[in-house]
N, C-alpha and C. Protein backbone atom coordinates (compact mmCIF):
# COMPACT_ATOMS: atom_id res chain seq x y z
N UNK A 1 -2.12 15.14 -17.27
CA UNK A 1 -1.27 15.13 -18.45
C UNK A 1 -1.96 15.89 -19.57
N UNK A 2 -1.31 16.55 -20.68
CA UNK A 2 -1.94 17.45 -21.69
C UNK A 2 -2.38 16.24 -22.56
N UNK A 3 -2.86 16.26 -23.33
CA UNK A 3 -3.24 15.00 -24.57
C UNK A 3 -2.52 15.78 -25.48
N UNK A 4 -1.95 15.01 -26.50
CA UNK A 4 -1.56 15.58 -28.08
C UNK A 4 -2.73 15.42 -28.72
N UNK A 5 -1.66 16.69 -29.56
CA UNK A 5 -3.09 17.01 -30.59
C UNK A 5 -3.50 15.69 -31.46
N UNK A 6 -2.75 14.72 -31.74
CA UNK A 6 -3.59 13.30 -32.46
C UNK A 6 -4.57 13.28 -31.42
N UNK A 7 -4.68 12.96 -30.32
CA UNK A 7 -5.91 12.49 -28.89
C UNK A 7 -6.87 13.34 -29.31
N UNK A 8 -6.43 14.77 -29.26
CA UNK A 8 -7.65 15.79 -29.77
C UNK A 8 -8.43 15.48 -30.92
N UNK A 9 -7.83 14.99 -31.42
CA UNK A 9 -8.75 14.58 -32.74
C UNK A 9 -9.16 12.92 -32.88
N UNK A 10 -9.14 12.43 -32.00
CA UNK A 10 -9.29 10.86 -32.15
C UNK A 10 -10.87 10.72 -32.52
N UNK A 11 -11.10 10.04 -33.37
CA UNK A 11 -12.51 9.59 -34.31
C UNK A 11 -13.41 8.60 -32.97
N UNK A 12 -14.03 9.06 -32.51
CA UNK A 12 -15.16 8.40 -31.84
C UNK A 12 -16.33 8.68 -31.68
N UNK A 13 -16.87 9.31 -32.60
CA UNK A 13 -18.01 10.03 -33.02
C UNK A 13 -19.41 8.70 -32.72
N UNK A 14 -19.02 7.96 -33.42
CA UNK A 14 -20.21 6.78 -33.14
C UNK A 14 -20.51 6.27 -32.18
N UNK A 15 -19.40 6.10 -31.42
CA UNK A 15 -19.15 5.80 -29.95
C UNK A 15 -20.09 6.83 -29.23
N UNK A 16 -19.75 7.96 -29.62
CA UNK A 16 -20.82 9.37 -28.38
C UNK A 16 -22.39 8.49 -28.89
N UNK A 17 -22.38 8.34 -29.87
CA UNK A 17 -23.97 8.70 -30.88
C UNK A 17 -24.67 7.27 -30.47
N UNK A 18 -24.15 6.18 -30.21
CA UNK A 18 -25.20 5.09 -29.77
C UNK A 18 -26.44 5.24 -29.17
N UNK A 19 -27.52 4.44 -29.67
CA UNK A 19 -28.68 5.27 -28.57
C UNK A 19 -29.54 3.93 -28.55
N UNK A 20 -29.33 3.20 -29.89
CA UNK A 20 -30.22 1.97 -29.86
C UNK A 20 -29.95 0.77 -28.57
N UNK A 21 -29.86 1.14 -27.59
CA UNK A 21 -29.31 -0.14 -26.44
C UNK A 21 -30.19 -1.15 -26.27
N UNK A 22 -31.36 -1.28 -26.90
CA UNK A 22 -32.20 -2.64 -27.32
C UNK A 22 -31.95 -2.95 -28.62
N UNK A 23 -31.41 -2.86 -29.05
CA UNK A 23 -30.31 -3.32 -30.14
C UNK A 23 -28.97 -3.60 -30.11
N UNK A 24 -28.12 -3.11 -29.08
CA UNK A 24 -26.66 -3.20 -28.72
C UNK A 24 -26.32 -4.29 -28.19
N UNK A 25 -25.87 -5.02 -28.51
CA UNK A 25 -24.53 -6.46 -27.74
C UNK A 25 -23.23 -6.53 -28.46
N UNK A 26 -22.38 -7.93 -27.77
CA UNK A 26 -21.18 -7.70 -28.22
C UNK A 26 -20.81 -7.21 -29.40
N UNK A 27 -21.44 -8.09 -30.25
CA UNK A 27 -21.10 -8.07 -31.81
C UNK A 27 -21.25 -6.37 -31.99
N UNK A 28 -22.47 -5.80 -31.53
CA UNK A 28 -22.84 -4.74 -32.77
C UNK A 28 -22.02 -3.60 -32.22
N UNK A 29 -21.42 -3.88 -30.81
CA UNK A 29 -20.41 -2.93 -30.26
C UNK A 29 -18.76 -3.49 -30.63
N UNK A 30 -18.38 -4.49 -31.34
CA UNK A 30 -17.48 -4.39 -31.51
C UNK A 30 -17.33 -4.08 -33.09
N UNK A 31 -18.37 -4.07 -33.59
CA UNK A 31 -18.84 -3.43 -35.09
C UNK A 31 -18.16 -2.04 -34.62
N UNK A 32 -18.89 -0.98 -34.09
CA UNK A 32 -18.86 -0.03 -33.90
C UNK A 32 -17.61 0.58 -32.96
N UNK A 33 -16.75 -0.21 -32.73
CA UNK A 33 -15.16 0.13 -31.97
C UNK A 33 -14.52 0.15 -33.52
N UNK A 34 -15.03 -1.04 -34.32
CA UNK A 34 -13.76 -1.24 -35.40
C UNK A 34 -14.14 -0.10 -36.56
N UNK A 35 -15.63 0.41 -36.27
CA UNK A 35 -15.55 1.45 -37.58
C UNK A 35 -15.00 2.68 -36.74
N UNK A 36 -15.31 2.97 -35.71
CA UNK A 36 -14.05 4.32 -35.07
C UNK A 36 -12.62 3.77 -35.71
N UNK A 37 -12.38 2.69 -35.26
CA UNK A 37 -10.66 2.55 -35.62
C UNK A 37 -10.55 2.85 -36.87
N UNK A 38 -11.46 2.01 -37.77
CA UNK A 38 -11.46 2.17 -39.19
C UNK A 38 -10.92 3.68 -39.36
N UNK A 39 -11.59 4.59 -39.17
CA UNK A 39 -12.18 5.86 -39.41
C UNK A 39 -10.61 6.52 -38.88
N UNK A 40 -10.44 6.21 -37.90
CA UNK A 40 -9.17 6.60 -36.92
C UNK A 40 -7.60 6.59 -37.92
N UNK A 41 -7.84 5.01 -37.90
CA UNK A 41 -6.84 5.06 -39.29
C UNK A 41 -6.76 5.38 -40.61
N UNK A 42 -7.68 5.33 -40.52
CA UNK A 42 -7.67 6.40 -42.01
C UNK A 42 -7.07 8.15 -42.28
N UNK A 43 -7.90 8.69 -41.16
CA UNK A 43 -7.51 9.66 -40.88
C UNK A 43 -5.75 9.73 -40.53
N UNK A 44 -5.04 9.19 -39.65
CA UNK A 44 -3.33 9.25 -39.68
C UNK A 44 -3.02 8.82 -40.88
N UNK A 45 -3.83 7.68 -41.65
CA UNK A 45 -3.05 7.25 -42.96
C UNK A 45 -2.96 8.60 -44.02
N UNK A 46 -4.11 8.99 -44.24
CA UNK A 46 -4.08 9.99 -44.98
C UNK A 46 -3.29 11.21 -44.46
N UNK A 47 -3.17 11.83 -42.63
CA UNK A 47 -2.42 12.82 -42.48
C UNK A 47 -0.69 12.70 -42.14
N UNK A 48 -0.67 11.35 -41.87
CA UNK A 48 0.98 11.52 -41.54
C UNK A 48 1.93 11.68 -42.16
N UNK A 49 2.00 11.77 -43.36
CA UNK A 49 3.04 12.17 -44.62
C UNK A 49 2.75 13.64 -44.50
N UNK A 50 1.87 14.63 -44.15
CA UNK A 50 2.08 16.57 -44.18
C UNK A 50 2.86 16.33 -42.72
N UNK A 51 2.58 15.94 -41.41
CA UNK A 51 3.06 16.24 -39.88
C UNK A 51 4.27 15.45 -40.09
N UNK A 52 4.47 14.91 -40.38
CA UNK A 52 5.94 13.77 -40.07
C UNK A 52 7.58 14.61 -39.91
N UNK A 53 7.64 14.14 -39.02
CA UNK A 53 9.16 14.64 -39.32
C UNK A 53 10.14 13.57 -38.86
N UNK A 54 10.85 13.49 -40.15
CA UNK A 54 11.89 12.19 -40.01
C UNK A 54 13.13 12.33 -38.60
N UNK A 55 12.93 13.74 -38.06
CA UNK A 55 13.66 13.49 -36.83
C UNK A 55 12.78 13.26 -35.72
N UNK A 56 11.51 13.29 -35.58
CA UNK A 56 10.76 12.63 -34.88
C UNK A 56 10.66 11.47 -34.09
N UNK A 57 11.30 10.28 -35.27
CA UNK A 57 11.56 9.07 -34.79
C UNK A 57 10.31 8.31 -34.84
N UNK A 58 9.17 9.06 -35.18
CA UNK A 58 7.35 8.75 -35.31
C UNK A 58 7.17 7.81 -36.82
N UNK A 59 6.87 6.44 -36.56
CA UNK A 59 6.39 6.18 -38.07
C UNK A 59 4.80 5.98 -37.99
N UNK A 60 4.18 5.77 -39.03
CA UNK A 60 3.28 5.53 -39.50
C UNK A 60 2.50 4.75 -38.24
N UNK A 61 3.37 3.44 -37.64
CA UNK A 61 2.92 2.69 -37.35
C UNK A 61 2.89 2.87 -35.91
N UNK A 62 3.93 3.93 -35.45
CA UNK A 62 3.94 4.28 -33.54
C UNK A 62 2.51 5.31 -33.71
N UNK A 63 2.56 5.99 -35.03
CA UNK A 63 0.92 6.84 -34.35
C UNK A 63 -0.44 5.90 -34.38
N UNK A 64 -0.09 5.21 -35.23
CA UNK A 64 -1.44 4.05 -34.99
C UNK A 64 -1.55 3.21 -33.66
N UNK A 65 -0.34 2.82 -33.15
CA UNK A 65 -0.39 2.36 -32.22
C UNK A 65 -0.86 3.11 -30.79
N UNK A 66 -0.33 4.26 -31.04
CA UNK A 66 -0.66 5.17 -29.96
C UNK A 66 -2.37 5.33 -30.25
N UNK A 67 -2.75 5.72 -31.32
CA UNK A 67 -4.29 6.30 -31.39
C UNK A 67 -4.61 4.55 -30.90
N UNK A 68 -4.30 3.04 -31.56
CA UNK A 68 -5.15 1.87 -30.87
C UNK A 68 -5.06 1.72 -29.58
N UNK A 69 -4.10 2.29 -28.64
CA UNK A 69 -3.83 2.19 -27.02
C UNK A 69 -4.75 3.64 -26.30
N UNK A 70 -5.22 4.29 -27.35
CA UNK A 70 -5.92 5.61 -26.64
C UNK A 70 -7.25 4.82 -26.70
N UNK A 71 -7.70 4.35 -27.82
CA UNK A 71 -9.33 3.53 -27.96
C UNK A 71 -9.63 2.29 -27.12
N UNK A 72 -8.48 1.89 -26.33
CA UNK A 72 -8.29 0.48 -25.58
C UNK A 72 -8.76 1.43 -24.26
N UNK A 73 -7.88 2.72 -23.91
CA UNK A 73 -8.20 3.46 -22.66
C UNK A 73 -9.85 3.55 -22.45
N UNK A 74 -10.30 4.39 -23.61
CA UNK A 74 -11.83 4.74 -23.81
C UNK A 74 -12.70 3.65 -23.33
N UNK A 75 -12.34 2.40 -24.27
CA UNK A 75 -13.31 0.83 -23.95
C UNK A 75 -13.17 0.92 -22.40
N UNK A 76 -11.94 0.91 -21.92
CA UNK A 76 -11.49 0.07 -20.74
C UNK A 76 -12.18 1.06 -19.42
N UNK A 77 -12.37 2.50 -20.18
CA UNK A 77 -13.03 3.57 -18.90
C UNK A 77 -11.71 4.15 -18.46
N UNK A 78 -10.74 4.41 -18.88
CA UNK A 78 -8.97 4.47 -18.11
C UNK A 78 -8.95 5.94 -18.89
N UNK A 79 -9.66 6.47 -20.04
CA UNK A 79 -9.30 7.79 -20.66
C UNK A 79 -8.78 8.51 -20.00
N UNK A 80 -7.78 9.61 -19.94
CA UNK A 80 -7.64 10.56 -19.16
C UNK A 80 -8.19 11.95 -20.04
N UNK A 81 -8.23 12.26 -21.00
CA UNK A 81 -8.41 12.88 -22.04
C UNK A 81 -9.96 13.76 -21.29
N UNK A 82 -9.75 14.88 -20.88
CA UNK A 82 -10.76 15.60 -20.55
C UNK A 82 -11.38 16.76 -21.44
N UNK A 83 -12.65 16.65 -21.94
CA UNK A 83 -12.92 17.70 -22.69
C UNK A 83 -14.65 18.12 -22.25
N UNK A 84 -14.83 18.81 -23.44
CA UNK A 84 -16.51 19.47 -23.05
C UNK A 84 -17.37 17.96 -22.46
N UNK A 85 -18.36 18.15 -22.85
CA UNK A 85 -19.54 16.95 -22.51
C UNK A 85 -19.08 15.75 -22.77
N UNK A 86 -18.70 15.84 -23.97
CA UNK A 86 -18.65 14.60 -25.40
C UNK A 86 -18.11 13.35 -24.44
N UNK A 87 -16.60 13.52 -23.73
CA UNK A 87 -16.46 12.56 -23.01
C UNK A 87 -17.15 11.66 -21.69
N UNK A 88 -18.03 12.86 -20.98
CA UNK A 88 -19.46 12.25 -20.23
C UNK A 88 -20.22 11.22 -20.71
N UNK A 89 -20.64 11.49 -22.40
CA UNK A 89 -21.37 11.24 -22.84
C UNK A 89 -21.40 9.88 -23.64
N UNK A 90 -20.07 9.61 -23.58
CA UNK A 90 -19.52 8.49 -24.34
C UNK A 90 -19.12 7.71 -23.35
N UNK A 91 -18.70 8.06 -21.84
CA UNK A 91 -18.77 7.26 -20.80
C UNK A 91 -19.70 6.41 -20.29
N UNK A 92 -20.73 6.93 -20.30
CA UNK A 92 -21.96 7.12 -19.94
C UNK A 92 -23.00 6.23 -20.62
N UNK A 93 -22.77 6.15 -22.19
CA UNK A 93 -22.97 5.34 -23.30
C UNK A 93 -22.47 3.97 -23.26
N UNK A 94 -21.02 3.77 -22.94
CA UNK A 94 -20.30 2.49 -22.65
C UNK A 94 -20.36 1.81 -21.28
N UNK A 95 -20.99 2.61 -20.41
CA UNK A 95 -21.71 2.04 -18.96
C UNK A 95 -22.82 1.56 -19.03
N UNK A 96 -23.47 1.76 -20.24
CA UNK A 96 -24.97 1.41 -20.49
C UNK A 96 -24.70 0.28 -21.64
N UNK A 97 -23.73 0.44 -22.02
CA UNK A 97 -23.54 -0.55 -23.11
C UNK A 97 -22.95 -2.10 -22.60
N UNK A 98 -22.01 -1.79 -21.78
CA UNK A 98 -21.43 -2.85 -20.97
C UNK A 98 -22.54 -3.46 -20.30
N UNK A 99 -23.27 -2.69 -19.31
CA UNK A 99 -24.19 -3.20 -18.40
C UNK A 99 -25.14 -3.85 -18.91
N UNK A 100 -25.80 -3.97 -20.42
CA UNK A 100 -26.72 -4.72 -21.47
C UNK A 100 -25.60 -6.04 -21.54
N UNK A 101 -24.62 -5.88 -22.12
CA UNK A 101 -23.75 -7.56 -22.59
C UNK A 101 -23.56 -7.87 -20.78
N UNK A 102 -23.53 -6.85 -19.67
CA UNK A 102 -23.40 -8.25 -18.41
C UNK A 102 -24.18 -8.75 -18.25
N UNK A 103 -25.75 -8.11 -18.96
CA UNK A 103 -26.57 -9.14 -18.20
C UNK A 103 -27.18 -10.02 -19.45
N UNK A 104 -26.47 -9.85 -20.96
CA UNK A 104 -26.73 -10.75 -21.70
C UNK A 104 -25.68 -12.11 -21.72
N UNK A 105 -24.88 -11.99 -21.02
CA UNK A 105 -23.64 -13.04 -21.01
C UNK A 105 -24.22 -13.76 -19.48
N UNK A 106 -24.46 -13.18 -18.44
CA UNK A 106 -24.42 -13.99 -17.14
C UNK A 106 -25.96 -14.40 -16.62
N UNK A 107 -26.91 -14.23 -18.00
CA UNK A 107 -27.88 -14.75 -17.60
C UNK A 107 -28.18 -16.36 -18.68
N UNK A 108 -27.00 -16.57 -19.12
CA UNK A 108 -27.23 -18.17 -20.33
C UNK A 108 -26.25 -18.57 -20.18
N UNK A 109 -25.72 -19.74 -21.28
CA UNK A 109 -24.82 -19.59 -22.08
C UNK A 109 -23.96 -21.08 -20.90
N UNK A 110 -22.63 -21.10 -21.88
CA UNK A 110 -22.10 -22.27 -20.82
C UNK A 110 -21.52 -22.01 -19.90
N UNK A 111 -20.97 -21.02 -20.09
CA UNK A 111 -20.18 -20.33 -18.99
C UNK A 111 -20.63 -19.46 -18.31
N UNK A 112 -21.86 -19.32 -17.73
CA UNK A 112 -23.19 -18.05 -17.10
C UNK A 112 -22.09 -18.05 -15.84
N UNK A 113 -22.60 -19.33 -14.87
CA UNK A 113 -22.43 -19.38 -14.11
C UNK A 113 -20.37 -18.73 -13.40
N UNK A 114 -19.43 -19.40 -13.97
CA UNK A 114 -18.19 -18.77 -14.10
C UNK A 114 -18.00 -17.33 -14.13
N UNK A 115 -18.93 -16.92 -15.29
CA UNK A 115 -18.77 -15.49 -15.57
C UNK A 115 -19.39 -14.62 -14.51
N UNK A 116 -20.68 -14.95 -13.75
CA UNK A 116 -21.81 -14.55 -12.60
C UNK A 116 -20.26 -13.85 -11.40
N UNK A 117 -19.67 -15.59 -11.35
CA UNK A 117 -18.52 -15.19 -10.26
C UNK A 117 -17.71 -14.64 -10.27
N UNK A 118 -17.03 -14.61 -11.43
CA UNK A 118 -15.75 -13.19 -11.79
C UNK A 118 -16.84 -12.06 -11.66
N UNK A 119 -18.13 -11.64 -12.15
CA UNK A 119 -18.24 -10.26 -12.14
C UNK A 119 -19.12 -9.83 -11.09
N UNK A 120 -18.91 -10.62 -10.01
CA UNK A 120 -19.76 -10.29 -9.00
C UNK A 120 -19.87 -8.97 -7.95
N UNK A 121 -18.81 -9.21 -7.94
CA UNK A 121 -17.86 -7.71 -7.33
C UNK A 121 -18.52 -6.08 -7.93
N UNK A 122 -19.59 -5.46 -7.60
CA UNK A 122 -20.60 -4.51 -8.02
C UNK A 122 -19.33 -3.51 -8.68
N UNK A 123 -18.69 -2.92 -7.43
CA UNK A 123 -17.32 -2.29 -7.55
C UNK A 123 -16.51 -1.88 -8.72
N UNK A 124 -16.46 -3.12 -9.07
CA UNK A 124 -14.98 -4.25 -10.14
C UNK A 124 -16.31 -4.54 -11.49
N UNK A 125 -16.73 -4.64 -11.11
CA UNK A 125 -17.37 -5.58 -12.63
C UNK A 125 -17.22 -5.33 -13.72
N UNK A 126 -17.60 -3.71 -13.82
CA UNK A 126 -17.72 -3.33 -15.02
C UNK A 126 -16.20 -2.91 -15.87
N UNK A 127 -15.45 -2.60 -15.41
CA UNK A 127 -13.95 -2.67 -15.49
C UNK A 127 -13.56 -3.75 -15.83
N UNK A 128 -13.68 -4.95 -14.49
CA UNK A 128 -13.21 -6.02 -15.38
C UNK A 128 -14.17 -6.79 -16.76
N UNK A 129 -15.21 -6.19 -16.84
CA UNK A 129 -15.81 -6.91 -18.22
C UNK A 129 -15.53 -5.62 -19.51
N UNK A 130 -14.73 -4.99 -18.98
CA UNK A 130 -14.09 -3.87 -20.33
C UNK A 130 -12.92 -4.34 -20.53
N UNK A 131 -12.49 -5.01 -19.28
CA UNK A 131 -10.77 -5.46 -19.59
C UNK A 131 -10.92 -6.84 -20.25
N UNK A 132 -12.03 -7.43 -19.93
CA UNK A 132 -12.12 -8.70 -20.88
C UNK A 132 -12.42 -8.62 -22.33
N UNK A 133 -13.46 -7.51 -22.57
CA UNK A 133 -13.82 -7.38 -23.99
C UNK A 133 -12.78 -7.01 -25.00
N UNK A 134 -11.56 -5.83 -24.17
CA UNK A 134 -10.36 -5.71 -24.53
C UNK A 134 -9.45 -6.55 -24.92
N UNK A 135 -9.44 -7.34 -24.47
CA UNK A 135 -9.03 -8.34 -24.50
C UNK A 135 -8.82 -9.58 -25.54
N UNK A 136 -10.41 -9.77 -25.30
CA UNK A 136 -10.76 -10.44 -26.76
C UNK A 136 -11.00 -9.91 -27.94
N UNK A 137 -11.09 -8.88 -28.02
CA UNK A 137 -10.93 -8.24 -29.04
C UNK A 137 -10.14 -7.62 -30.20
N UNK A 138 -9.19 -6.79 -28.94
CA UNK A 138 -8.61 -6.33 -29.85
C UNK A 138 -7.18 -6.53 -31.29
N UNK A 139 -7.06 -7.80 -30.94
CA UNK A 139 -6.95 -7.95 -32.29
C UNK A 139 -7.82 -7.42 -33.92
N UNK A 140 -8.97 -7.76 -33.51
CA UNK A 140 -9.89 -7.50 -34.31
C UNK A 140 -10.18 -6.09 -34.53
N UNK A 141 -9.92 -5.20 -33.45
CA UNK A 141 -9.81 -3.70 -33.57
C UNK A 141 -8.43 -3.03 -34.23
N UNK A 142 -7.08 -3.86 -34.06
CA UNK A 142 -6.00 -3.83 -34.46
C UNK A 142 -6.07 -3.82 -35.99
N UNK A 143 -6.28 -4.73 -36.47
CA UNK A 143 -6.54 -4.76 -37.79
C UNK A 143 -8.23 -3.71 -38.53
N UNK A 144 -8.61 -3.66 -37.78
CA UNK A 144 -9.34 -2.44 -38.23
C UNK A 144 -8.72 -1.01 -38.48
N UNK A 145 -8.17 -1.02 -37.31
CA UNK A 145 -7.07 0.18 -37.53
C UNK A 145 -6.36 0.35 -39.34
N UNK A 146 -5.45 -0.43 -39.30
CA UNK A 146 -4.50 -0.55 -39.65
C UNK A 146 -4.73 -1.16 -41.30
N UNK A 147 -6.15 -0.76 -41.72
CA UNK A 147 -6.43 -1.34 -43.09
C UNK A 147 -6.24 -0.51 -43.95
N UNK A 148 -6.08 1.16 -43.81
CA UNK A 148 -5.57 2.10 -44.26
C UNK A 148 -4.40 2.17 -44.61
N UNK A 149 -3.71 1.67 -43.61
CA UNK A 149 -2.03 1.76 -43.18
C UNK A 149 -1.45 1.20 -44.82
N UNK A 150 0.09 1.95 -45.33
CA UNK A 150 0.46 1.52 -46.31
C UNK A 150 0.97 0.17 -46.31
N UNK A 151 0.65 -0.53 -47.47
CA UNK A 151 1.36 -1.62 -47.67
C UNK A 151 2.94 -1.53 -47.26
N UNK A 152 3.69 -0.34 -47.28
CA UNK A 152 5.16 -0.53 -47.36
C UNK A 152 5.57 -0.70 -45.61
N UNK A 153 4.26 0.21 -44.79
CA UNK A 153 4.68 0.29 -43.49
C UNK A 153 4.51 -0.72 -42.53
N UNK A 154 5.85 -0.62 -42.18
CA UNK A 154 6.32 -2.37 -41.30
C UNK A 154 6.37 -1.91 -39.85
N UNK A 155 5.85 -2.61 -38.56
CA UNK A 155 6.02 -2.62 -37.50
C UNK A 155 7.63 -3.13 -36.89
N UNK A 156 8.29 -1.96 -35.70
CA UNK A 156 9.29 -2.34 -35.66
C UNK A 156 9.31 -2.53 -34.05
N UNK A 157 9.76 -4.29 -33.59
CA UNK A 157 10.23 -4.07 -32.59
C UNK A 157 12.05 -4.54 -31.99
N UNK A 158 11.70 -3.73 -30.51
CA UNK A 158 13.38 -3.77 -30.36
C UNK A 158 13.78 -5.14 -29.52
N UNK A 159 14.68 -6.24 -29.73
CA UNK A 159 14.80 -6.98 -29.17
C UNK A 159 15.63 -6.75 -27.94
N UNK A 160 15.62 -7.66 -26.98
CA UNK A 160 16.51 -7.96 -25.94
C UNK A 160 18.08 -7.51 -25.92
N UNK A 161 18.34 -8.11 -27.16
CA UNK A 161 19.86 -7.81 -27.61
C UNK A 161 19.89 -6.84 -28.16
N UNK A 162 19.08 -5.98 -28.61
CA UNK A 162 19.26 -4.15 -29.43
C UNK A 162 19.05 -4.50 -30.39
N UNK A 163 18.80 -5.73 -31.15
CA UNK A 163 18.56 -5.94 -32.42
C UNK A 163 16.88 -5.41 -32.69
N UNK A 164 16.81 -4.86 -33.64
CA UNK A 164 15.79 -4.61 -34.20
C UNK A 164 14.94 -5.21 -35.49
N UNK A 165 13.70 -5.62 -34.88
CA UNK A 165 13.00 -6.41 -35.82
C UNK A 165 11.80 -6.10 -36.61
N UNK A 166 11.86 -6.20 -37.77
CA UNK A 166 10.74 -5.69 -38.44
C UNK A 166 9.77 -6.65 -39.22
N UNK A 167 8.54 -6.40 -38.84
CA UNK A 167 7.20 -7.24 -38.71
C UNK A 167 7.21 -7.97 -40.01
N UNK A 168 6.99 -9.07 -40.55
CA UNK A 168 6.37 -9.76 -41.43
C UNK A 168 6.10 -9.38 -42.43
N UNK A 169 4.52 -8.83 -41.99
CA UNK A 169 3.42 -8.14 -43.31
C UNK A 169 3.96 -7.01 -43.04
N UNK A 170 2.82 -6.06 -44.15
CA UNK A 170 3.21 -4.49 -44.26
C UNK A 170 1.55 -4.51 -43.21
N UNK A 171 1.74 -3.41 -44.06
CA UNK A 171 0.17 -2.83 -42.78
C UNK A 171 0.40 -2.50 -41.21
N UNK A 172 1.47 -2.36 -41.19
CA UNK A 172 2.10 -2.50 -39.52
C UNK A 172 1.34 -3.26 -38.53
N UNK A 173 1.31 -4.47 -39.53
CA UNK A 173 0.87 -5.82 -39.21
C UNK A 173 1.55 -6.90 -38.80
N UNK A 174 1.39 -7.88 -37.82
CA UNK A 174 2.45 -9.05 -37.72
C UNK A 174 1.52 -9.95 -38.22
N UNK A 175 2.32 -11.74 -38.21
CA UNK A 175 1.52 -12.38 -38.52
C UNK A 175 0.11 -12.71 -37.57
N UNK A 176 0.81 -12.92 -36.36
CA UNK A 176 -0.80 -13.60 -35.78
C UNK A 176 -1.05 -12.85 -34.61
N UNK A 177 -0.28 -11.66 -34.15
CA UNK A 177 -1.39 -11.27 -33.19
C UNK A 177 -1.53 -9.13 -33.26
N UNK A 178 -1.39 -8.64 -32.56
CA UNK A 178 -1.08 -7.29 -32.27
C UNK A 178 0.62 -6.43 -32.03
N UNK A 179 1.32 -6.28 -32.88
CA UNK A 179 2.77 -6.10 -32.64
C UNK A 179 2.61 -5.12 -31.56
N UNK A 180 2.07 -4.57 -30.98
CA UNK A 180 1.91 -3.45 -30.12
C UNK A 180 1.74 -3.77 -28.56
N UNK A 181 2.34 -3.12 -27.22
CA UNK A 181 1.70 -3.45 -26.36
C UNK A 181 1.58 -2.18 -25.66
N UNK A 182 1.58 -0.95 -26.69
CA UNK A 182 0.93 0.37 -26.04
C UNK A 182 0.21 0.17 -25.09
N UNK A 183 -0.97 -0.47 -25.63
CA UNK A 183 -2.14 -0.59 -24.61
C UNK A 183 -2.38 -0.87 -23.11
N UNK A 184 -0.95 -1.25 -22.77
CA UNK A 184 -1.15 -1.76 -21.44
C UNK A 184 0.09 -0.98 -20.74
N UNK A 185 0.24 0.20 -21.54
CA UNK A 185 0.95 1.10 -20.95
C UNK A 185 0.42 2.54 -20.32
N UNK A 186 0.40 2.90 -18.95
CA UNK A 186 -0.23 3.70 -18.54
C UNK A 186 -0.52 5.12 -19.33
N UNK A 187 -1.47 5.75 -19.82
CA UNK A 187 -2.35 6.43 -20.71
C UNK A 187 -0.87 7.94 -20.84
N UNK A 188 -0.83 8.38 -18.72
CA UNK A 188 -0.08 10.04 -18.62
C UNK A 188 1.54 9.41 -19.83
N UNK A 189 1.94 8.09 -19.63
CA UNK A 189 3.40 7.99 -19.86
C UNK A 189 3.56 7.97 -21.31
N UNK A 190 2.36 7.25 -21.99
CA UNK A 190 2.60 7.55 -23.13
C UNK A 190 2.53 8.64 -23.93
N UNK A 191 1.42 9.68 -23.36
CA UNK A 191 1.88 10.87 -23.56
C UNK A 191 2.84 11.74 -23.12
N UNK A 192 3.58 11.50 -22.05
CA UNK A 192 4.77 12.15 -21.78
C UNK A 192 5.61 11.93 -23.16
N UNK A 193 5.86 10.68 -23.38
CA UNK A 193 6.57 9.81 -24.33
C UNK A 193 6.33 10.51 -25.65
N UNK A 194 5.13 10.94 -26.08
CA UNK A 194 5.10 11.11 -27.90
C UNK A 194 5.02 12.65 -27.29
N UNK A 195 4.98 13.72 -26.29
CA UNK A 195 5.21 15.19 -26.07
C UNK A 195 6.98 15.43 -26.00
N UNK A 196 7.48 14.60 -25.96
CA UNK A 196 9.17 14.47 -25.80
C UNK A 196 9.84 13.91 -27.23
């Protein structure tokens, strides 16, 4: 699939640049997901009023969502987004980063043992402990995003019946969780989707 030009420009600069991995665990890597997002949203907040076009059908809040379901791909290892090194390098970084929190989570803690057995699978592990961190997280990356985002811009979803509903807060924010479920939509379709 081609990436759009938002993908081309997606903010993950810190993400390539990690190097301290005797310093890295959950916390200081989910520090460093939410200042990309930070950074991420900022950047659409400030550019989507010059690109917009009201026949687009694109608000504020579908490009944020799209750039938070491209940074869910990256965590999760699912990127399709092929470019020079940079993406090696940031792979490569989050294989080394993951592989520090598996063996800081399944060597303590109350749940060592539980966790030992879900990630036992050499294969599977590291995937599924990206799909977990995803998981728990991203809320917390959601709202990183989206702290830029205007107060006026409301998340819209479509109901069952065609009715259309619009989110709560502004910030293309709901109240309590992620209005979005980009993320768990395969990476080629959603770009088919925002190239159409």
């Amino acid at each position: 699939a081609c990436a759009p030009f938002r993908r081309l420009h997606l903010c993950d600069y810190n993400l390539e640049n990690i190097n301290r991995y005797d310093k890295i665990n959950n916390h200081t890597l989910l520090a460093d997901v939410c200042l990309a997002a930070k950074h991420e949203g900022q950047s659409i907040a400030s550019q989507h009023g010059k690109y917009h076009t009201h026949s687009s059908g694109s608000t504020i809040c579908t490009a944020l969502a799209r750039s938070f379901a491209d940074i869910g791909d990256i965590v999760r290892g699912r990127d399709l987004y092929r470019r020079d090194n940079k993406k090696e390098k940031l792979e490569n970084n989050l294989k080394d980063i993951f592989g520090k929190i598996h063996d800081d989570v399944t060597k303590g803690g109350n749940n060592a043992e539980e966790l030992k057995a879900r990630y036992k699978d050499d294969d599977k592990k590291i995937f599924i402990e990206r799909e977990d961190w995803w998981e728990a997280n991203r809320e917390t990356i959601w709202r990183a995003l989206t702290c830029h985002a205007p107060h006026s811009a409301h998340y819209t979803k479509s109901g069952a019946d065609g009715s259309i509903k619009k989110s709560a807060m502004g910030q293309c924010r709901d109240v309590s969780d992620v209005p979005t479920n980009f993320d768990y939509v395969p990476q080629y379709l959603r770009w088919f989707e925002e190239w159409a």
